[in-house]
PDB file of N, CA and C in Angstrom:
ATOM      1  N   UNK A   1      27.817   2.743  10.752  1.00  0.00           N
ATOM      2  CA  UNK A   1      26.561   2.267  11.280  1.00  0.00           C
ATOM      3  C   UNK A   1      25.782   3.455  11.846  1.00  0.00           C
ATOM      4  N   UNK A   2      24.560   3.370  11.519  1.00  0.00           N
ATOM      5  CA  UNK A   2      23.782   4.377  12.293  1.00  0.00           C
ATOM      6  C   UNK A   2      23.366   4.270  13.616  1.00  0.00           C
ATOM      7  N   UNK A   3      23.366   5.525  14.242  1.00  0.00           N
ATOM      8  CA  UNK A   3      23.044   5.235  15.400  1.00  0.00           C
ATOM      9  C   UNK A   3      21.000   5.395  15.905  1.00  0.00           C
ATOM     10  N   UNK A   4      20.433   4.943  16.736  1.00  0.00           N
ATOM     11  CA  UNK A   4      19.115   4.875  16.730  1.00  0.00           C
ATOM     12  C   UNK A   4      18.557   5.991  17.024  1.00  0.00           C
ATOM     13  N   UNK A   5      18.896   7.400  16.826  1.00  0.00           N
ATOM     14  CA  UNK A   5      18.919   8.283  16.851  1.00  0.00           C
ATOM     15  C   UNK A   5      18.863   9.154  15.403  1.00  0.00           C
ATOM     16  N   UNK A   6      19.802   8.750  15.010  1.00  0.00           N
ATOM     17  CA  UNK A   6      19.689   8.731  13.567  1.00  0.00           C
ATOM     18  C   UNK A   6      18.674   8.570  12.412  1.00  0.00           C
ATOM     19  N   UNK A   7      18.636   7.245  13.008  1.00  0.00           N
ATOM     20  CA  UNK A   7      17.674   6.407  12.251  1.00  0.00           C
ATOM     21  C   UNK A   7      16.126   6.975  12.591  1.00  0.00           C
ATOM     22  N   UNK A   8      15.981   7.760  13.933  1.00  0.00           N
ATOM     23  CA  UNK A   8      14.665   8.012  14.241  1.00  0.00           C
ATOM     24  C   UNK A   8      14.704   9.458  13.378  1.00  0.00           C
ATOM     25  N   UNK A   9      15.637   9.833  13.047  1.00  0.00           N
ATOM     26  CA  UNK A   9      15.176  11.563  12.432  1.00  0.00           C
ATOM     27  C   UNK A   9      15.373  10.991  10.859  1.00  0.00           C
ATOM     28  N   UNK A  10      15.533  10.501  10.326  1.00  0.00           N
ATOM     29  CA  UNK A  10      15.862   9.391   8.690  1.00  0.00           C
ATOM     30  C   UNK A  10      14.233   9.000   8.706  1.00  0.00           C
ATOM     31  N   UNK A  11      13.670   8.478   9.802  1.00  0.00           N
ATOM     32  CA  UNK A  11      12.091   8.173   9.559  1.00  0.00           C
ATOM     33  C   UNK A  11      11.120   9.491   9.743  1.00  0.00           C
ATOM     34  N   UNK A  12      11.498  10.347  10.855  1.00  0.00           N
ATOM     35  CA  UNK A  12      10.864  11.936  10.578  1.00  0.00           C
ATOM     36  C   UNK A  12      10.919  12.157   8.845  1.00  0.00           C
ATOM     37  N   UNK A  13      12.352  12.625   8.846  1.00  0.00           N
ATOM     38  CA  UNK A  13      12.321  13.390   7.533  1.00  0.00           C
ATOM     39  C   UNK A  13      11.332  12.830   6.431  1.00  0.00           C
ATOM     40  N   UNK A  14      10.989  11.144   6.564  1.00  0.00           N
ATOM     41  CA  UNK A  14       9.885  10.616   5.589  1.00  0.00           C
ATOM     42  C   UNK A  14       8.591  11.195   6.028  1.00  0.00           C
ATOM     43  N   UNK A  15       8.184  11.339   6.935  1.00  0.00           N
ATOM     44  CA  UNK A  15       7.092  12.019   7.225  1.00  0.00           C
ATOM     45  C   UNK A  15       6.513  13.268   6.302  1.00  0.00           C
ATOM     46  N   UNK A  16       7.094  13.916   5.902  1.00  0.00           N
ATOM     47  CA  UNK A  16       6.449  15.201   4.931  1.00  0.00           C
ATOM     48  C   UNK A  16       6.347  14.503   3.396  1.00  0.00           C
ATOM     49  N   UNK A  17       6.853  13.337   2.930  1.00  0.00           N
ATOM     50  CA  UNK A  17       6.917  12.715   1.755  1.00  0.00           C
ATOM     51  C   UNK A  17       5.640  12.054   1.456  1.00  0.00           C
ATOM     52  N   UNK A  18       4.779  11.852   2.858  1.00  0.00           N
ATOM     53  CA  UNK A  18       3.972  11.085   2.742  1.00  0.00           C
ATOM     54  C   UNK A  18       2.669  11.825   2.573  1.00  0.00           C
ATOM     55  N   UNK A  19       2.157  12.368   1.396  1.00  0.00           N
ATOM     56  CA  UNK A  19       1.137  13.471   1.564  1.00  0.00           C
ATOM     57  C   UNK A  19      -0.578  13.411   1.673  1.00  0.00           C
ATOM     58  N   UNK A  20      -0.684  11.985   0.854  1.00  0.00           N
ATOM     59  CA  UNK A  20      -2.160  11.422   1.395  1.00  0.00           C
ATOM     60  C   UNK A  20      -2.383  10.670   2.635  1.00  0.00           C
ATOM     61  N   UNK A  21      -3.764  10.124   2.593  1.00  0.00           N
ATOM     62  CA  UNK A  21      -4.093   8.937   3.610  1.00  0.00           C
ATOM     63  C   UNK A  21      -4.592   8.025   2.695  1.00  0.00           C
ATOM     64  N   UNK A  22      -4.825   6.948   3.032  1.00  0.00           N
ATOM     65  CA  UNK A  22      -5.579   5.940   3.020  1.00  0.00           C
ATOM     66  C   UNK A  22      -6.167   4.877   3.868  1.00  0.00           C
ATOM     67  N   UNK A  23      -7.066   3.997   3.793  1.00  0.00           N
ATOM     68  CA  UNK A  23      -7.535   3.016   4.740  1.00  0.00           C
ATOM     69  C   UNK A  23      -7.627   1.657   4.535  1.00  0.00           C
ATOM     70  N   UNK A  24      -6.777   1.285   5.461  1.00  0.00           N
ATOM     71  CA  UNK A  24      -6.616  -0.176   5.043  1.00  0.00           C
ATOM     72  C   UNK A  24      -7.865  -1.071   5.890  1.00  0.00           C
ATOM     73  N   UNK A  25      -8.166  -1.846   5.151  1.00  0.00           N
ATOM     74  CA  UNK A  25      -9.282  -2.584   5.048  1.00  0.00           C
ATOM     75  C   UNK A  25      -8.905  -4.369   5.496  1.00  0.00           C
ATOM     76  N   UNK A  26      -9.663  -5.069   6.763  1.00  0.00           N
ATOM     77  CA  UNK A  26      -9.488  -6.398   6.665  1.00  0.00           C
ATOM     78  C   UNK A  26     -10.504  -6.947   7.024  1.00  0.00           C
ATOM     79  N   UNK A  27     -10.816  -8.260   6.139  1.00  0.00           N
ATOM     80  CA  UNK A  27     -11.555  -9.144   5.934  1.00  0.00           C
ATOM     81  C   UNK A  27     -12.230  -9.899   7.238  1.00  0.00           C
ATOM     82  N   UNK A  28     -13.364  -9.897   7.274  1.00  0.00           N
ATOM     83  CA  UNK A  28     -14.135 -10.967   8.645  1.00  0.00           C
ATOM     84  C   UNK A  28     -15.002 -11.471   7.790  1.00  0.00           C
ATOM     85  N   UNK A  29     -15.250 -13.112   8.320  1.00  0.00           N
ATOM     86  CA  UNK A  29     -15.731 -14.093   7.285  1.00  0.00           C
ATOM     87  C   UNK A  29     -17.128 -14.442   8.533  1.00  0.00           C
ATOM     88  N   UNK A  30     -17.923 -14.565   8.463  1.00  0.00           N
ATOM     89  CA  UNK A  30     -19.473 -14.689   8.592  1.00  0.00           C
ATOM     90  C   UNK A  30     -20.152 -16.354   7.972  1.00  0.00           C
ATOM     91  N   UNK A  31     -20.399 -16.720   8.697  1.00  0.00           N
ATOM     92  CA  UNK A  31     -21.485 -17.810   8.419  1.00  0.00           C
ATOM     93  C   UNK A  31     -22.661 -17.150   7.620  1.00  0.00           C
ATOM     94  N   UNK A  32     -22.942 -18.027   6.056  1.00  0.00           N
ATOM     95  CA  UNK A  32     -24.183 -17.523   5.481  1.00  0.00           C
ATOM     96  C   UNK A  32     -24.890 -18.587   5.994  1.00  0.00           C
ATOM     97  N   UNK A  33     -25.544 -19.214   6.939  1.00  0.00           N
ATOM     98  CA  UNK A  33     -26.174 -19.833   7.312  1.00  0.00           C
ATOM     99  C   UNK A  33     -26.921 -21.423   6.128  1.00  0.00           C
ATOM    100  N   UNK A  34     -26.105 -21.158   5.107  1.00  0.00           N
ATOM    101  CA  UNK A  34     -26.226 -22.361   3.951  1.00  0.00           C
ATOM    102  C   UNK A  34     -24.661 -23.262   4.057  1.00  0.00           C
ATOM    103  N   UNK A  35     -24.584 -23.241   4.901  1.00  0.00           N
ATOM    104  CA  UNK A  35     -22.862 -24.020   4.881  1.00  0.00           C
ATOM    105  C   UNK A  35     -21.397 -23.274   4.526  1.00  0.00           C
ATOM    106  N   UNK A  36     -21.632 -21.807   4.132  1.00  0.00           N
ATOM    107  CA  UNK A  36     -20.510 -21.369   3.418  1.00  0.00           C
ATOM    108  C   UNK A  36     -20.346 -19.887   4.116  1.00  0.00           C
ATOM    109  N   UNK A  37     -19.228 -19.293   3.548  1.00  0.00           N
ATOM    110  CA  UNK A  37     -19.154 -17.980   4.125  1.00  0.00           C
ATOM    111  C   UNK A  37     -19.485 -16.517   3.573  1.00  0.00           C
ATOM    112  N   UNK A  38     -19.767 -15.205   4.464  1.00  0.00           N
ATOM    113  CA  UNK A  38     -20.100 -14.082   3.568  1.00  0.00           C
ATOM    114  C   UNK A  38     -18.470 -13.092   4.375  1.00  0.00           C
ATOM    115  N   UNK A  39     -17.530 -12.488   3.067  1.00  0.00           N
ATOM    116  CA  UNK A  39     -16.692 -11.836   3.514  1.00  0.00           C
ATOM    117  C   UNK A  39     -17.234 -10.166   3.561  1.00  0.00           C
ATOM    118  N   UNK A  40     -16.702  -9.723   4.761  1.00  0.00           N
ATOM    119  CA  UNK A  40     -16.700  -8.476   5.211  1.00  0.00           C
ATOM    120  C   UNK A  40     -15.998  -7.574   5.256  1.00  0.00           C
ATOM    121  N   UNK A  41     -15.990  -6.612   5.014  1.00  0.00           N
ATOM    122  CA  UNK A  41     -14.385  -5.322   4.879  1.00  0.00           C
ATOM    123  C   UNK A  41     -14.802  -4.439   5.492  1.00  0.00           C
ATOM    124  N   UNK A  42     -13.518  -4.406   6.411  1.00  0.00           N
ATOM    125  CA  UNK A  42     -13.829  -3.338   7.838  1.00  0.00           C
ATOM    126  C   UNK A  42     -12.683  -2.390   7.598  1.00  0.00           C
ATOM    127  N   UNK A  43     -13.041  -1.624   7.998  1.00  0.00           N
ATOM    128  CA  UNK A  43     -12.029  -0.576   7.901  1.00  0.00           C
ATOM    129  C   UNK A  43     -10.801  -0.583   9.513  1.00  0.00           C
ATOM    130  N   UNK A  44      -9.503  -0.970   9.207  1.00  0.00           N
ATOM    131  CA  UNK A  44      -8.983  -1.321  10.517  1.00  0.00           C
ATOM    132  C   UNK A  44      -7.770  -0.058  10.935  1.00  0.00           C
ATOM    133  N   UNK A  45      -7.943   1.252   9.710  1.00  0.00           N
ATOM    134  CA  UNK A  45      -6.916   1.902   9.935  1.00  0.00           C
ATOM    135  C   UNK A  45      -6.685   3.277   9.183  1.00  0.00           C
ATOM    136  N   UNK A  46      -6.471   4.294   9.051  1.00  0.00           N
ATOM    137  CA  UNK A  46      -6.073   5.254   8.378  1.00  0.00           C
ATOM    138  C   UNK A  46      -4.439   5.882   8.636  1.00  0.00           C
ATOM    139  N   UNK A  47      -3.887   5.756   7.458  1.00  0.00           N
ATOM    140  CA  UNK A  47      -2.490   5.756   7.125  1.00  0.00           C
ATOM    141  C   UNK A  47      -1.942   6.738   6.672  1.00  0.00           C
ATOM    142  N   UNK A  48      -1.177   7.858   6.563  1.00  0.00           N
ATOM    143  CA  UNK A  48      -0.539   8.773   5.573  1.00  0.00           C
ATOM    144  C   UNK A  48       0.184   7.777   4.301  1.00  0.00           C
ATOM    145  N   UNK A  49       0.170   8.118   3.469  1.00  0.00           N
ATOM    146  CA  UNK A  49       1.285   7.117   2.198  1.00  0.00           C
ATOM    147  C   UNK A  49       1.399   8.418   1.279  1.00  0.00           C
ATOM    148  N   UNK A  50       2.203   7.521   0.220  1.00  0.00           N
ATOM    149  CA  UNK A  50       2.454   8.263  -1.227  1.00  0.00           C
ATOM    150  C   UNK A  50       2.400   7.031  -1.691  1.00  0.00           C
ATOM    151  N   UNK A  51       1.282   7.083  -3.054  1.00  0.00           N
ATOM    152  CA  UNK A  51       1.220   5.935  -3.954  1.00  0.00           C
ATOM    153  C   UNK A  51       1.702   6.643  -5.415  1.00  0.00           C
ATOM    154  N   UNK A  52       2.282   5.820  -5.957  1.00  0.00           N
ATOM    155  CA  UNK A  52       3.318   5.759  -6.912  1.00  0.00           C
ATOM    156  C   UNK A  52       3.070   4.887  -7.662  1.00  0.00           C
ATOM    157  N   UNK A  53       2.653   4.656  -9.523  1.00  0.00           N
ATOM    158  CA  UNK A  53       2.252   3.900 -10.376  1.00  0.00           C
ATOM    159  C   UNK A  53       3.795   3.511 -10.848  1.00  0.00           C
ATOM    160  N   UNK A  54       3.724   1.755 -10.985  1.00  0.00           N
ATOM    161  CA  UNK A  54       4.917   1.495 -11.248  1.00  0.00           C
ATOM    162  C   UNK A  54       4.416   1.153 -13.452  1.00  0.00           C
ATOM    163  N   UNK A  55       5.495   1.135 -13.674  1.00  0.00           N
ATOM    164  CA  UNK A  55       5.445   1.002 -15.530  1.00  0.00           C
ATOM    165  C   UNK A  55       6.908   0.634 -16.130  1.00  0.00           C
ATOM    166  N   UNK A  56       7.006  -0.021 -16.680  1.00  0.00           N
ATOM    167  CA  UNK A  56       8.280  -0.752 -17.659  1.00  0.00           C
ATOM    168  C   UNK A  56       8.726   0.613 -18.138  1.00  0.00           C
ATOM    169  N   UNK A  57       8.170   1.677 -18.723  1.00  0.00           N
ATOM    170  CA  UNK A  57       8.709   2.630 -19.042  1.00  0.00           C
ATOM    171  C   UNK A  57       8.964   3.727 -18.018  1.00  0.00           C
ATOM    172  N   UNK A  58       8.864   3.548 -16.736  1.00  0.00           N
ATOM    173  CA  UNK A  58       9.454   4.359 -15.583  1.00  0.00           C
ATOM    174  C   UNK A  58       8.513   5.443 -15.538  1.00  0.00           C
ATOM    175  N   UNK A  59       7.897   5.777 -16.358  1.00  0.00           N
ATOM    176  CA  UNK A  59       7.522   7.131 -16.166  1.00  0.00           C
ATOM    177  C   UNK A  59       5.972   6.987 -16.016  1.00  0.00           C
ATOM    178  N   UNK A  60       5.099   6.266 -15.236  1.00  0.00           N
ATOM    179  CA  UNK A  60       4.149   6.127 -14.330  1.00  0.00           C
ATOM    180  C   UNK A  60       2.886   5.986 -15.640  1.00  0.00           C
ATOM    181  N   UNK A  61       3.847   5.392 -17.168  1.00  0.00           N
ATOM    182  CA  UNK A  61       2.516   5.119 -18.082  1.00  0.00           C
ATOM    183  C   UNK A  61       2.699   3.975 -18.268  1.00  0.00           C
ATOM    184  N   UNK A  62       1.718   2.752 -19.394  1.00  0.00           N
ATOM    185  CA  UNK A  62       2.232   1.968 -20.396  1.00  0.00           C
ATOM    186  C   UNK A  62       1.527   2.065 -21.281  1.00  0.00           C
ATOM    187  N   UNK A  63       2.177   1.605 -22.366  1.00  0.00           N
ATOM    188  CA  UNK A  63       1.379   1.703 -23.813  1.00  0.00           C
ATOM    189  C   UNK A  63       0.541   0.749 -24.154  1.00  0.00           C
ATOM    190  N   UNK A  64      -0.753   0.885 -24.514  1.00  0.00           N
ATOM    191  CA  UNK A  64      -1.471  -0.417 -25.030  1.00  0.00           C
ATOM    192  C   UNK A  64      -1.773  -0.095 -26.572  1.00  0.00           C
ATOM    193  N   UNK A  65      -0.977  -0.303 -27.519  1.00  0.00           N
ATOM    194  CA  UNK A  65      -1.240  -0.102 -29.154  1.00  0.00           C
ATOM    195  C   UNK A  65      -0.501   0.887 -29.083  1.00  0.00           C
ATOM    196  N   UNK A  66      -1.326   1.967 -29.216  1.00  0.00           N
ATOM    197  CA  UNK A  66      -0.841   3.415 -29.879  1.00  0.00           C
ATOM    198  C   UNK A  66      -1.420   4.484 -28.587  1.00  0.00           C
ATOM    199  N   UNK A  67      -1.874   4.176 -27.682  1.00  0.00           N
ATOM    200  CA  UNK A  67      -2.858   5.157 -26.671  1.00  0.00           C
ATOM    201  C   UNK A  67      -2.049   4.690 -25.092  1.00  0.00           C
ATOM    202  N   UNK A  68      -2.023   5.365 -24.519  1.00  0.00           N
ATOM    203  CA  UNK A  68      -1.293   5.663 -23.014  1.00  0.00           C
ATOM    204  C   UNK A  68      -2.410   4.230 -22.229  1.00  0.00           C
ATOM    205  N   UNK A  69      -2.339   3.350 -21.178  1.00  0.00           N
ATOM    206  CA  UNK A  69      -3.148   3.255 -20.893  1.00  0.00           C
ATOM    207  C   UNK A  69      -2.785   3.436 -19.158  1.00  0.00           C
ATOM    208  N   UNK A  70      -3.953   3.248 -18.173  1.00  0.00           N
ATOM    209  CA  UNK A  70      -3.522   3.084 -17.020  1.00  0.00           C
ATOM    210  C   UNK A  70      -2.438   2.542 -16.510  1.00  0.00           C
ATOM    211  N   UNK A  71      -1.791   2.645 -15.576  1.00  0.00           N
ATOM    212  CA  UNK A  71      -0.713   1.714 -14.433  1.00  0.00           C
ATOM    213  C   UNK A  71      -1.842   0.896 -13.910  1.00  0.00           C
ATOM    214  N   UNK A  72      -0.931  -0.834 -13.946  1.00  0.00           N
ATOM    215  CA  UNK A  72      -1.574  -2.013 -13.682  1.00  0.00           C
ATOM    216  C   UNK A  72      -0.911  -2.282 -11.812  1.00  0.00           C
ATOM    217  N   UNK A  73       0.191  -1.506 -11.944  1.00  0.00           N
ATOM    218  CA  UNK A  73       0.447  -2.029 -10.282  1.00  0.00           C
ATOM    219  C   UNK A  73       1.109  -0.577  -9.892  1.00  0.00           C
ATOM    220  N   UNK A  74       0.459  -0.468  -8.469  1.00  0.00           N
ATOM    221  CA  UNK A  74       1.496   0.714  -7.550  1.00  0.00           C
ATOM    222  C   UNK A  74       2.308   0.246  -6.516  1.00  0.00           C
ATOM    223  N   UNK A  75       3.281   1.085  -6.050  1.00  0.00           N
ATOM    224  CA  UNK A  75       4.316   1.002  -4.696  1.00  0.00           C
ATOM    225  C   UNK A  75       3.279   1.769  -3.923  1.00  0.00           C
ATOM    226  N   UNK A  76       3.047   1.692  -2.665  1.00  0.00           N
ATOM    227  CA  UNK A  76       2.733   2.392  -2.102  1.00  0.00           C
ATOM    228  C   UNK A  76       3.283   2.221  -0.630  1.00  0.00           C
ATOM    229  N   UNK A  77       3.533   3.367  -0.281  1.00  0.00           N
ATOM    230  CA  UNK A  77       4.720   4.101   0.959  1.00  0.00           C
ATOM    231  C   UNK A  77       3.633   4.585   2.032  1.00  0.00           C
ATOM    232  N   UNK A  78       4.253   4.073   3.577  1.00  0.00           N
ATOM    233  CA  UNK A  78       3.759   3.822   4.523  1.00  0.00           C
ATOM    234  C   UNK A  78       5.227   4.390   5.625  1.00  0.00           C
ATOM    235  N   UNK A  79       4.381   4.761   6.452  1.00  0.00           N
ATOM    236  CA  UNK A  79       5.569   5.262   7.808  1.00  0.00           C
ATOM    237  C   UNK A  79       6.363   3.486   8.144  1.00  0.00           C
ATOM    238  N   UNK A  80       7.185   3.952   8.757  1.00  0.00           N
ATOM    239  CA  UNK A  80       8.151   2.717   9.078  1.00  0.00           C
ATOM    240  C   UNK A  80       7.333   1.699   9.810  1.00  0.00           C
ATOM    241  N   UNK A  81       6.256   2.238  10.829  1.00  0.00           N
ATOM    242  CA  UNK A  81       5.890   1.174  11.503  1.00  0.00           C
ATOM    243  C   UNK A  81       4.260   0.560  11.557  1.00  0.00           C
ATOM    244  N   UNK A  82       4.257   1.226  10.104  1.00  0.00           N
ATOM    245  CA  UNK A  82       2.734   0.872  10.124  1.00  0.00           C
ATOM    246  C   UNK A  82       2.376  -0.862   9.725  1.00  0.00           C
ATOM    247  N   UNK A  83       1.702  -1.739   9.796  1.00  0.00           N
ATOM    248  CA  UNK A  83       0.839  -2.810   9.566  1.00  0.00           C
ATOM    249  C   UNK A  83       0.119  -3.112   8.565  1.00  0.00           C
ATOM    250  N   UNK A  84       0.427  -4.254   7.822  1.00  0.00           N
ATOM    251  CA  UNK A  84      -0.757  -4.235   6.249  1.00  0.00           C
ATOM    252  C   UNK A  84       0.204  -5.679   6.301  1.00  0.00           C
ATOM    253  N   UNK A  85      -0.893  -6.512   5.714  1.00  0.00           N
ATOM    254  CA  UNK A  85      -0.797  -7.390   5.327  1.00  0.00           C
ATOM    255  C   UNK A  85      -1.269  -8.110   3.956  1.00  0.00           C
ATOM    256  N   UNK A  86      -1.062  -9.061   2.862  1.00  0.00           N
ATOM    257  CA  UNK A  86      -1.418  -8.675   1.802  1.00  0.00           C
ATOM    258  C   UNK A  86      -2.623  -9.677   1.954  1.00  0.00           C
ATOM    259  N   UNK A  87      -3.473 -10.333   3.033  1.00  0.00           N
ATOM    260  CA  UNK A  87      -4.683 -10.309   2.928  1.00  0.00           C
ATOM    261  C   UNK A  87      -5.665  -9.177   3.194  1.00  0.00           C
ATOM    262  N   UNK A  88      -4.837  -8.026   3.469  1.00  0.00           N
ATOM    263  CA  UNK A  88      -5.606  -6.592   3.414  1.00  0.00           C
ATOM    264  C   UNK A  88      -5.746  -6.131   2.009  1.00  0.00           C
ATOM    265  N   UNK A  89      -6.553  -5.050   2.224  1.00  0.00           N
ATOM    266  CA  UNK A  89      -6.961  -4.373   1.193  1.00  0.00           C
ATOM    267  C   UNK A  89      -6.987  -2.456   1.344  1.00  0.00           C
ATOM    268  N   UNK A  90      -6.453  -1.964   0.474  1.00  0.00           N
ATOM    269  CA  UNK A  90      -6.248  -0.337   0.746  1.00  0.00           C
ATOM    270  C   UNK A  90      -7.435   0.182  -0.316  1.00  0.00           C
ATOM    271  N   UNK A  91      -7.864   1.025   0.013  1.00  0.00           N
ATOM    272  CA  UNK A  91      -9.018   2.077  -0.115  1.00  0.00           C
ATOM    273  C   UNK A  91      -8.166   3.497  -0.347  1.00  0.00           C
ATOM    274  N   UNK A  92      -7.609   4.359  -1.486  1.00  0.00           N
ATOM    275  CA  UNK A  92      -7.439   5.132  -1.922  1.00  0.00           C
ATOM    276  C   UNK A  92      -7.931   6.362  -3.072  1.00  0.00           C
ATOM    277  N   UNK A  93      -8.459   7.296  -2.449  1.00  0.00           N
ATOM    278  CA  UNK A  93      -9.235   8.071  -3.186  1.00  0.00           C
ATOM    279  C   UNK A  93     -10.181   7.601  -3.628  1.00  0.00           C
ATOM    280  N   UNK A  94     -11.271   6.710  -2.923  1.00  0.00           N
ATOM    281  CA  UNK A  94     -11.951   5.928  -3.169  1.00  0.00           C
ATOM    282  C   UNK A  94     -12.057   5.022  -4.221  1.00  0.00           C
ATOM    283  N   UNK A  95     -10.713   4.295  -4.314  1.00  0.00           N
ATOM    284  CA  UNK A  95     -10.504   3.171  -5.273  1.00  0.00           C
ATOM    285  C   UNK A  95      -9.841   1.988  -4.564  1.00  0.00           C
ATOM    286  N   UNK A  96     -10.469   0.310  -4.536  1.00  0.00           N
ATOM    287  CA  UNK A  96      -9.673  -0.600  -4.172  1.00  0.00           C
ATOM    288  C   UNK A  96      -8.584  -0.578  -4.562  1.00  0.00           C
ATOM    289  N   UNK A  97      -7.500  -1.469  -3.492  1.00  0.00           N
ATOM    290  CA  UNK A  97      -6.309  -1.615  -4.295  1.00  0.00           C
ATOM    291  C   UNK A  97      -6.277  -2.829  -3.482  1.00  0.00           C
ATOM    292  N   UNK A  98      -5.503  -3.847  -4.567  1.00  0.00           N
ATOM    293  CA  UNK A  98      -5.298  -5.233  -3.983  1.00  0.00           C
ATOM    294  C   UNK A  98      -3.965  -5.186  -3.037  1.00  0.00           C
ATOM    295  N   UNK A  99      -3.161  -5.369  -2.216  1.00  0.00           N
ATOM    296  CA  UNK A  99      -2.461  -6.062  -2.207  1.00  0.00           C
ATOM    297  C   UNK A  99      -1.307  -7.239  -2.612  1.00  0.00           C
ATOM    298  N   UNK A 100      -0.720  -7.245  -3.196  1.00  0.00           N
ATOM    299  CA  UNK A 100       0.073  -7.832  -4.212  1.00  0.00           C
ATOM    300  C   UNK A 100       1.773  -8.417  -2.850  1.00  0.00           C
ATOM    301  N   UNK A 101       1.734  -7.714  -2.039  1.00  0.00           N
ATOM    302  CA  UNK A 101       2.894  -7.728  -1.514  1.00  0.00           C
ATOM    303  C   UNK A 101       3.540  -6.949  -0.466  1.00  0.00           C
ATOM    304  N   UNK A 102       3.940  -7.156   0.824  1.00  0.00           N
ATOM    305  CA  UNK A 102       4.697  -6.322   1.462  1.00  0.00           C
ATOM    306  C   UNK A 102       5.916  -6.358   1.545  1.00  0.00           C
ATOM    307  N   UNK A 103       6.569  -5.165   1.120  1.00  0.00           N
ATOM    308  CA  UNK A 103       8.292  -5.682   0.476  1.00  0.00           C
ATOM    309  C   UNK A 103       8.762  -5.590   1.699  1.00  0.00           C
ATOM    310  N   UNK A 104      10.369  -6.517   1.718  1.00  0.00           N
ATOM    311  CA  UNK A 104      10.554  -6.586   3.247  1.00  0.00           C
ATOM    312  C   UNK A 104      11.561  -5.246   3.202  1.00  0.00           C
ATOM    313  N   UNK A 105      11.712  -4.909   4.781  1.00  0.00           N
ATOM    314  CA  UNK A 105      12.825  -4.169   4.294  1.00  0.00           C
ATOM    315  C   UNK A 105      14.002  -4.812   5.013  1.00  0.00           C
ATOM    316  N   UNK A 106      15.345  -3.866   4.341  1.00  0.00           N
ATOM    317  CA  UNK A 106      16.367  -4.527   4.067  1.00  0.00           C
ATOM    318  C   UNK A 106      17.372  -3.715   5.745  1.00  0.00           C
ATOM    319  N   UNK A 107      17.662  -2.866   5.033  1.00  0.00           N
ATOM    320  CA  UNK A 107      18.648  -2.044   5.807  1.00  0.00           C
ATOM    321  C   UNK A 107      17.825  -0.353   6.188  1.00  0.00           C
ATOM    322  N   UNK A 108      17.849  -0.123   7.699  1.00  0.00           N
ATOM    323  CA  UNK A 108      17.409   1.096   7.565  1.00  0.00           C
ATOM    324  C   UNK A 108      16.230   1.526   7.192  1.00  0.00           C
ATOM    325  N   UNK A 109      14.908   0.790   7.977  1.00  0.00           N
ATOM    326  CA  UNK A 109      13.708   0.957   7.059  1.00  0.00           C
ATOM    327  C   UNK A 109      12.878   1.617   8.291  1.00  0.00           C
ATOM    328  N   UNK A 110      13.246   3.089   7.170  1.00  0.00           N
ATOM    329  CA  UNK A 110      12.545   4.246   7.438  1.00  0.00           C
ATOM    330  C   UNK A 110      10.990   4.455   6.763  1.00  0.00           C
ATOM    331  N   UNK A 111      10.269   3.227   6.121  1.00  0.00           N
ATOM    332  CA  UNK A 111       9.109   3.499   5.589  1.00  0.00           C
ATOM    333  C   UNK A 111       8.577   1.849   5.269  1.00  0.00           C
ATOM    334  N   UNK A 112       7.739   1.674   4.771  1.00  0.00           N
ATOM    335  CA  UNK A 112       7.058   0.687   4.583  1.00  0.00           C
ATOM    336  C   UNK A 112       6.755   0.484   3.235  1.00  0.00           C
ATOM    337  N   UNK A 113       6.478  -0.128   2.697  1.00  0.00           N
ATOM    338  CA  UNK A 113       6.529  -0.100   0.703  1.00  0.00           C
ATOM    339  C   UNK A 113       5.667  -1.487   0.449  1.00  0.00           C
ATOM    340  N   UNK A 114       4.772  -1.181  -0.219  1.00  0.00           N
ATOM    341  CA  UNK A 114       3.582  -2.067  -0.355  1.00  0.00           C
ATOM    342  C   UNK A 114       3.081  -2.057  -2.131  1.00  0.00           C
ATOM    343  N   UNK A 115       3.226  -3.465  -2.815  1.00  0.00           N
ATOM    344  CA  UNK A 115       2.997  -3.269  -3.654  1.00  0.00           C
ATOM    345  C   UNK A 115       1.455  -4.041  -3.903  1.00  0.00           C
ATOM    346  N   UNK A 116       0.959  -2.986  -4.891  1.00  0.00           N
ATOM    347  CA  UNK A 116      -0.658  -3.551  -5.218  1.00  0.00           C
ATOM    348  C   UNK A 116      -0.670  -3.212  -6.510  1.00  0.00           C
ATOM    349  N   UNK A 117      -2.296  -3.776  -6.669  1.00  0.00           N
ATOM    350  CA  UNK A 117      -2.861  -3.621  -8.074  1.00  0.00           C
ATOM    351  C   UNK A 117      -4.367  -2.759  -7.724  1.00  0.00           C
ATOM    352  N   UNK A 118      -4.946  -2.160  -8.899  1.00  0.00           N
ATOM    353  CA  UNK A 118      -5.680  -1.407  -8.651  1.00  0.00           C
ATOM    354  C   UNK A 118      -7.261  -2.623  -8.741  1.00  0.00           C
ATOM    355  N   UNK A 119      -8.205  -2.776  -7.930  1.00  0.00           N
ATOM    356  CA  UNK A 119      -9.093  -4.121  -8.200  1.00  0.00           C
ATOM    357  C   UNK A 119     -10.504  -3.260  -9.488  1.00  0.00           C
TER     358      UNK A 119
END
């Protein structure tokens, strides 16, 4: 078993892995004054991560015919104690990314792991 000591230098050492930022984004809903609502995206945070394109063939492509095409979903890696929820939304290199999922963690969770799609 680890001790909590341990476990706090196991979440350091993730720290240099994590080489961008990003900003996670959440929703405030507004009266349009016709009965219905207007949604809003606020910016509630800036994060270090590493985003990572996931692919059936492992190696961060897939094939559409004969031509490479984009990655349809990423992992994306977060310090142990950061916050996202998958009615959030991440802002990376100035590209949406949906939310798809916050994986739980299991044993020892030295990081945070968030899976999305690119919107």
């Amino acid at each position: 078993m680890l001790t909590a000591a341990e476990l706090n230098r196991m979440r350091e050492d993730v720290a240099p892995s994590l080489p961008d930022t990003l900003i996670v984004q959440r929703a405030t809903h507004t009266a349009d004054g016709v009965g219905g609502q207007t949604t809003v995206w606020a910016a509630a945070g800036t994060m270090a991560c590493r985003v990572e394109p996931v692919s059936a063939r492992g190696q961060g492509e897939e094939i559409a015919g004969s031509r490479e095409a984009e990655p349809s979903e990423y992992v994306i890696h977060l310090a142990h104690d950061e916050t996202v929820t998958p009615d959030d939304r991440i802002v990376y290199q100035g590209e949406t990314f949906e939310i798809l999922d916050v994986i739980d963690a299991r044993s020892w969770d030295v990081h945070t792991r968030v899976r999305a799609v690119r919107s």
